[in-house]
N, C-alpha and C. Protein backbone atom coordinates (compact mmCIF):
# COMPACT_ATOMS: atom_id res chain seq x y z
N UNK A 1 0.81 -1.17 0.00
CA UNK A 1 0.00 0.00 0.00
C UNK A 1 0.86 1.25 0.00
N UNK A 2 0.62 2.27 -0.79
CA UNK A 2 1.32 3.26 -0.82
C UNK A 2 0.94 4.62 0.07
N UNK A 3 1.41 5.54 -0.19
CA UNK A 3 1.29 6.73 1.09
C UNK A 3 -0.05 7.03 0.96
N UNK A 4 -1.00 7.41 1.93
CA UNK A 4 -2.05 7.97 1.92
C UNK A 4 -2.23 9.31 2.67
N UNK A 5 -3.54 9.68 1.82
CA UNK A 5 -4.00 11.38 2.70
C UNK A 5 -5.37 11.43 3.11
N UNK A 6 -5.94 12.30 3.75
CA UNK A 6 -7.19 12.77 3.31
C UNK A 6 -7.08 13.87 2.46
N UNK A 7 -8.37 14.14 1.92
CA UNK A 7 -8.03 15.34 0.94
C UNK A 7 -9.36 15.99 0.86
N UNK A 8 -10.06 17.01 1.29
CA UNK A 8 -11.39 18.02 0.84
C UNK A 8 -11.16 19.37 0.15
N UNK A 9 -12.26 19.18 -0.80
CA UNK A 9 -11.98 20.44 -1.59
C UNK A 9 -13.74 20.73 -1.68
N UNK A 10 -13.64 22.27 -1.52
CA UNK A 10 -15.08 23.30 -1.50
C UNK A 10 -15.09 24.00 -2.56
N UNK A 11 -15.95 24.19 -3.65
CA UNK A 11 -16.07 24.85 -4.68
C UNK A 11 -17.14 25.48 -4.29
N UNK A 12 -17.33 27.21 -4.74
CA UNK A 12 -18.25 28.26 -5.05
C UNK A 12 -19.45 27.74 -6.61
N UNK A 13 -19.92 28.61 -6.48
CA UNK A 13 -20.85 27.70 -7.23
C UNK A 13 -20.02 28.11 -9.17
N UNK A 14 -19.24 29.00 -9.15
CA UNK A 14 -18.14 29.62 -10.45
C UNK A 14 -17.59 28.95 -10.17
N UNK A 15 -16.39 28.25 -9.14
CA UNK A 15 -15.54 27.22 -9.16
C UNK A 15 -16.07 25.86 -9.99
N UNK A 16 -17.07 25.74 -9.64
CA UNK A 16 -17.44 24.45 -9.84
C UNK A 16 -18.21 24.52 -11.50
N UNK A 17 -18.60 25.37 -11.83
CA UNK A 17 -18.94 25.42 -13.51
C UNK A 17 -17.40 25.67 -13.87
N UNK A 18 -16.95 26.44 -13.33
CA UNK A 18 -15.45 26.43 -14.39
C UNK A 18 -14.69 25.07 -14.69
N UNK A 19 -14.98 23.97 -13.54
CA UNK A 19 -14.06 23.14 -13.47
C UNK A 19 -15.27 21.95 -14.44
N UNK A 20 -16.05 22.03 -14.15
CA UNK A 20 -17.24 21.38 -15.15
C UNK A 20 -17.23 22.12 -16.76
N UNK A 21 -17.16 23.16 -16.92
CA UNK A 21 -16.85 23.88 -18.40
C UNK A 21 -15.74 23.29 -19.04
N UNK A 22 -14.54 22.69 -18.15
CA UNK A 22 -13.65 22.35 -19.02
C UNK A 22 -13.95 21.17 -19.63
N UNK A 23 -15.49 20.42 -19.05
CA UNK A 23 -15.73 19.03 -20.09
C UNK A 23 -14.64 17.55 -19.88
N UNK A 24 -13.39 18.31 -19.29
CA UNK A 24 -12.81 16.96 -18.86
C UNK A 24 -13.45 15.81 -18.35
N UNK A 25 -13.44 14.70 -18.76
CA UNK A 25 -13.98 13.56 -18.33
C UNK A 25 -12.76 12.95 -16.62
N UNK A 26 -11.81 12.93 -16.97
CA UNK A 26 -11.32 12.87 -15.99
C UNK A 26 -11.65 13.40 -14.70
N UNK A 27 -11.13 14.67 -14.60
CA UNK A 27 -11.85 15.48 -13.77
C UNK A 27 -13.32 14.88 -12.92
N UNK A 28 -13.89 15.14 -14.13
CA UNK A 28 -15.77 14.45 -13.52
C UNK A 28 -15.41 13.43 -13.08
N UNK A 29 -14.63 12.39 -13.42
CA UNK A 29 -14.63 10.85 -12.14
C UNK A 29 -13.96 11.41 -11.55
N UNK A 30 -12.76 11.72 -11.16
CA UNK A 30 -11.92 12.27 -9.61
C UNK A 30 -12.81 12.54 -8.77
N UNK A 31 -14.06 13.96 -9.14
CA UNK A 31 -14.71 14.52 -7.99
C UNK A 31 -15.94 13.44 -8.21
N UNK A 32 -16.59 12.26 -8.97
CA UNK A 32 -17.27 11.27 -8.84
C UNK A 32 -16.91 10.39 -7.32
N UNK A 33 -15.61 10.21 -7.75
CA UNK A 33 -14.81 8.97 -6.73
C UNK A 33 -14.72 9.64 -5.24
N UNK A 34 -15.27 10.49 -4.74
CA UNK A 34 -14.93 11.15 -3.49
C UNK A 34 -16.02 10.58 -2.51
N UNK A 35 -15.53 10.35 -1.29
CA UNK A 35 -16.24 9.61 -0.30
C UNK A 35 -17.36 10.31 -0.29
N UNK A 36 -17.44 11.48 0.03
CA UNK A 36 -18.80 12.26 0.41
C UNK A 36 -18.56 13.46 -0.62
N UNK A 37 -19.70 13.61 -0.48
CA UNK A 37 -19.99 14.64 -2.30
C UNK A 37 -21.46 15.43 -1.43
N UNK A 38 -21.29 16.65 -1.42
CA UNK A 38 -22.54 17.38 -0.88
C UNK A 38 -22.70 18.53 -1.88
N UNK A 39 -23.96 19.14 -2.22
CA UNK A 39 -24.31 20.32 -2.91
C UNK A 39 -25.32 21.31 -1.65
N UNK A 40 -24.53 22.22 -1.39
CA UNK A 40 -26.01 23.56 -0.85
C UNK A 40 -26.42 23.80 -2.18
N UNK A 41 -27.96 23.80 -1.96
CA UNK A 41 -28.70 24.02 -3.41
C UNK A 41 -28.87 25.40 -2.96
N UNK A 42 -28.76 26.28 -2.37
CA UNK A 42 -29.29 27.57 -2.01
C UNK A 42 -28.09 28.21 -2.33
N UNK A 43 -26.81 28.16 -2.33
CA UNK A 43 -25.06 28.66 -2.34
C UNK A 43 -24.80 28.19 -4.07
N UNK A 44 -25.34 27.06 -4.20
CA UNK A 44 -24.49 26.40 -5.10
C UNK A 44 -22.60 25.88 -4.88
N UNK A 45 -22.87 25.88 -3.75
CA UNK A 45 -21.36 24.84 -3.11
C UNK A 45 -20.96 23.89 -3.05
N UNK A 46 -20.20 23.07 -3.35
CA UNK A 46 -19.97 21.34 -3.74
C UNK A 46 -18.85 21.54 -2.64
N UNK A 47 -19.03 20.19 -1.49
CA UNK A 47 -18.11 19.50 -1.03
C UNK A 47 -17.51 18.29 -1.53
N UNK A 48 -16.09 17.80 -1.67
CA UNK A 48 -15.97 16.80 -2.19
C UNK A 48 -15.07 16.35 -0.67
N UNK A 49 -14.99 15.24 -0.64
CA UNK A 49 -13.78 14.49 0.79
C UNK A 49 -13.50 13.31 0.69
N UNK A 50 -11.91 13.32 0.66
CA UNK A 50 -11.45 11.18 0.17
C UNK A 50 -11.10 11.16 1.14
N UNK A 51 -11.40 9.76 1.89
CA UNK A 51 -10.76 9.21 2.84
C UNK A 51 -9.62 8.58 2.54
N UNK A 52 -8.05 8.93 3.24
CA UNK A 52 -6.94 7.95 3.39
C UNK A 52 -7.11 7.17 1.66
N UNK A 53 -6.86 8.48 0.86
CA UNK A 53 -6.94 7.72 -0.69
C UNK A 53 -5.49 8.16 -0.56
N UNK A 54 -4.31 6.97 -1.94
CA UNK A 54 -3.19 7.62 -2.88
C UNK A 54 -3.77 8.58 -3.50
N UNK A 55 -2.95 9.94 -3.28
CA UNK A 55 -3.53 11.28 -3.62
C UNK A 55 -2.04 11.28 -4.58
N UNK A 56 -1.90 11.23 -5.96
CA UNK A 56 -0.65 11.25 -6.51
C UNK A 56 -1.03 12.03 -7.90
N UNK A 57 -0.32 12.68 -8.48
CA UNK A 57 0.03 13.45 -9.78
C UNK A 57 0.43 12.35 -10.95
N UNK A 58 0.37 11.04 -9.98
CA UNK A 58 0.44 9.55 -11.52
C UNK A 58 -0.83 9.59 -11.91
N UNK A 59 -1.86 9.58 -10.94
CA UNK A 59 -3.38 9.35 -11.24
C UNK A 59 -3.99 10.78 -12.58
N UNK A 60 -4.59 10.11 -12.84
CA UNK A 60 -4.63 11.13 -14.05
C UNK A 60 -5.54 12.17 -14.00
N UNK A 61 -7.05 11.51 -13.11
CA UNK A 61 -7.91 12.38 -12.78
C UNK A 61 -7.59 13.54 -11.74
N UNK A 62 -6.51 13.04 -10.74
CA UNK A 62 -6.04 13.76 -9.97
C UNK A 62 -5.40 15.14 -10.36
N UNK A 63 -4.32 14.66 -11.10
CA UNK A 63 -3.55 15.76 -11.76
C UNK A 63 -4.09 16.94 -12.82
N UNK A 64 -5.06 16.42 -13.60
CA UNK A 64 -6.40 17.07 -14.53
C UNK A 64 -6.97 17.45 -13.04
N UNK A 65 -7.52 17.34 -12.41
CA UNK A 65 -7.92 18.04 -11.39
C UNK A 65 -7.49 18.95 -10.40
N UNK A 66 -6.27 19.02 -10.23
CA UNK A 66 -4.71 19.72 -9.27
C UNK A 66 -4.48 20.82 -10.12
N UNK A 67 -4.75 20.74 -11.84
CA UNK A 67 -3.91 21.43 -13.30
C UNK A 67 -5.19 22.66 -13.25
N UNK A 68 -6.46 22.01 -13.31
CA UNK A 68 -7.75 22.88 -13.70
C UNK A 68 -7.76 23.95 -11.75
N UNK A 69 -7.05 23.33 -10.79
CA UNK A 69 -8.04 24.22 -10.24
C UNK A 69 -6.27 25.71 -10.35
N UNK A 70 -5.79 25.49 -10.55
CA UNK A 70 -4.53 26.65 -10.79
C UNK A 70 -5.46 27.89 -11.63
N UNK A 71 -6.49 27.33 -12.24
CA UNK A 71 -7.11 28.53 -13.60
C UNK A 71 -8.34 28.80 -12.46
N UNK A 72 -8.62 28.22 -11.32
CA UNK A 72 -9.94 28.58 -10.84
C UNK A 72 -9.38 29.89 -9.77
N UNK A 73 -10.25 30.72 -9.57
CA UNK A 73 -9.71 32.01 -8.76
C UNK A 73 -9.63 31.67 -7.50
N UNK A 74 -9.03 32.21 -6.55
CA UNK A 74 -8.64 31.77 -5.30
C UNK A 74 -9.80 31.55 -4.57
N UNK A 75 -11.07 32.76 -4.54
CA UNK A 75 -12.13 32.75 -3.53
C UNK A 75 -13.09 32.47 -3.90
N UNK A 76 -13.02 31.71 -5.06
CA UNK A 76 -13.81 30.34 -5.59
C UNK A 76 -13.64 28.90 -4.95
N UNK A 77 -12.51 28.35 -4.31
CA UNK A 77 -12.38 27.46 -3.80
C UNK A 77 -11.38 27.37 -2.71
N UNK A 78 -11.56 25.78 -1.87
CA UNK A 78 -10.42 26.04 -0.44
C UNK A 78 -9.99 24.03 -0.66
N UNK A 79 -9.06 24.05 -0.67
CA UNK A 79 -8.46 22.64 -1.21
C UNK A 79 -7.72 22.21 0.50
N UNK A 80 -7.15 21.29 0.96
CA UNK A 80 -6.33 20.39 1.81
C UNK A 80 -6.57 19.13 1.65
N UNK A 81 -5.07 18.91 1.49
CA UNK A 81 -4.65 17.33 1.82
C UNK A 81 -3.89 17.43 3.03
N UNK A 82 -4.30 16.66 3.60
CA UNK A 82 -3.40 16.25 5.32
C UNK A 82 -3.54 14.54 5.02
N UNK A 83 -1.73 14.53 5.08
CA UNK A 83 -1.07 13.24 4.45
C UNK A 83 -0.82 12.70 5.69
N UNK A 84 -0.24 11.12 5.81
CA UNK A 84 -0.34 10.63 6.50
C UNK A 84 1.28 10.82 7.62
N UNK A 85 2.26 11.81 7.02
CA UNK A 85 3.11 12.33 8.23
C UNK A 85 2.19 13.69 8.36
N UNK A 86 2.44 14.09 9.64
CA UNK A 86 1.95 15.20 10.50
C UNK A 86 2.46 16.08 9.73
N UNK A 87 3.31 16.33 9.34
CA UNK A 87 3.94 17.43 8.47
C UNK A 87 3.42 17.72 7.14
N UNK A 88 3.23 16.55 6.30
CA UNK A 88 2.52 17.21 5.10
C UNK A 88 0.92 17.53 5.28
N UNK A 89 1.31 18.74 4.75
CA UNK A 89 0.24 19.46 4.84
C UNK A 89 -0.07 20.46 3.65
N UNK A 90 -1.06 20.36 2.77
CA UNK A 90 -1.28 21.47 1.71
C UNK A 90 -2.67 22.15 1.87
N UNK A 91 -2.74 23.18 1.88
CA UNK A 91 -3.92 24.18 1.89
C UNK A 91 -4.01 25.20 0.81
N UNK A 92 -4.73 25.47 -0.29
CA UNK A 92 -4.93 26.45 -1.29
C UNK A 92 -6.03 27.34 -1.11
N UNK A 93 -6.43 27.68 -1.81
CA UNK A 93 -7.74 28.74 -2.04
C UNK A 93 -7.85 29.35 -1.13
N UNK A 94 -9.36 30.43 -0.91
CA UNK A 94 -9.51 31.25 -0.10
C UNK A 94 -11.12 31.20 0.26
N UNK A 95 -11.77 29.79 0.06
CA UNK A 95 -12.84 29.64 0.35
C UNK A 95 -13.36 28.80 1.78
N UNK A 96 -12.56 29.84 3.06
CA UNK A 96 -13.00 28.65 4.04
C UNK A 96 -14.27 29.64 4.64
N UNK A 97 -14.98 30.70 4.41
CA UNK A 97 -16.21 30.81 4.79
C UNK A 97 -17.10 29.94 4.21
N UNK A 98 -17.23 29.07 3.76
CA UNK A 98 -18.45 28.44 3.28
C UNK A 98 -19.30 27.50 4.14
N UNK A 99 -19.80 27.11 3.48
CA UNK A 99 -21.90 26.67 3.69
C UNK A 99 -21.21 25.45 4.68
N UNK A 100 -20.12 24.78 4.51
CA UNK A 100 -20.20 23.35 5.15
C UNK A 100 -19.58 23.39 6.52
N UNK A 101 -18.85 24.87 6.30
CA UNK A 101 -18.08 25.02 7.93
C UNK A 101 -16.51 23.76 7.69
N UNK A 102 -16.28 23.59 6.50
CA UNK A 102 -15.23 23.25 6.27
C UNK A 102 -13.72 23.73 5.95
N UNK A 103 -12.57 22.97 6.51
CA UNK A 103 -11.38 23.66 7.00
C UNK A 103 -10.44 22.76 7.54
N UNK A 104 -9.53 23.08 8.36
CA UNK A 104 -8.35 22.16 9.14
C UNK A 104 -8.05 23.42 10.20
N UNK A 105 -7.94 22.22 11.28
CA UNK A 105 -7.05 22.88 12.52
C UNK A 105 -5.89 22.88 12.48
N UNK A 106 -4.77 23.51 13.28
CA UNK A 106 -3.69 23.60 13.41
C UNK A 106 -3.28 23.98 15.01
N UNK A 107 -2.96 23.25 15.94
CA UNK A 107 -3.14 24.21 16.95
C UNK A 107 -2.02 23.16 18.26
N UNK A 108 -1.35 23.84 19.27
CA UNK A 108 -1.20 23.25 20.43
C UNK A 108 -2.08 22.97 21.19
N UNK A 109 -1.55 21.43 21.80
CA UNK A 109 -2.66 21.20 22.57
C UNK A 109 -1.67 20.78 23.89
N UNK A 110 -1.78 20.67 24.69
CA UNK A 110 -0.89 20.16 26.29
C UNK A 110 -2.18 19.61 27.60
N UNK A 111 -1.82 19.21 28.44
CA UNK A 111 -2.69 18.89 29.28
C UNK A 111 -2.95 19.76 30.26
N UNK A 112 -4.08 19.99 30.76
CA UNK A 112 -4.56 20.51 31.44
C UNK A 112 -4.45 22.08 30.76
N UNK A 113 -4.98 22.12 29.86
CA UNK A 113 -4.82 23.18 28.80
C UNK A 113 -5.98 24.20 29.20
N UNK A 114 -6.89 25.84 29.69
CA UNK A 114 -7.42 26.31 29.41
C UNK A 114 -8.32 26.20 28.97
């Protein structure tokens, strides 16, 4: 078995026609294959979230999907993968106000903490 991540990505409701406009078939299975797939019909917001998948730039849908969102505007979407060392960590976009309350922590924790 090779390295794994989780990985969620939030599209605006322009994120998500742009990345659908490009017609890629690829693309459409990548965000097909995602554990949980949600739409606000009122926002027009798509959650996508893989569990502990190979998140790799070999996979093809992946990379067609990693390539298309570089052309999507920042506060159109909010991307993370949190890999399976504590350290990797990737975060893009600028869409963490959205509808799902989705995001990543980062934080100290110690005992008897406040």
């Amino acid at each position: 078995m090779g390295y794994r991540s989780d990985v969620g990505l939030v599209l605006s409701a322009t994120g998500f026609s742009h990345l659908l406009g490009k017609g890629n078939k690829l693309i459409n299975e990548c965000l097909e294959s995602a554990d949980k797939v949600e739409k606000n019909a009122d926002s027009g917001e798509h959650l996508y979230i893989w569990t502990y998948v190979e998140w790799s730039m070999n996979n093809g849908g992946i990379a067609q999907l990693m390539i298309a969102l570089d052309s999507v505007d920042n506060n159109d979407y909010a991307y993370v993968k949190l890999g399976e060392d504590s350290t990797d960590i990737e975060a893009q976009g600028n869409l963490w106000d959205n509808d799902f309350g989705f995001g990543y922590i980062r934080k100290l924790q110690y005992d008897n903490m406040p």
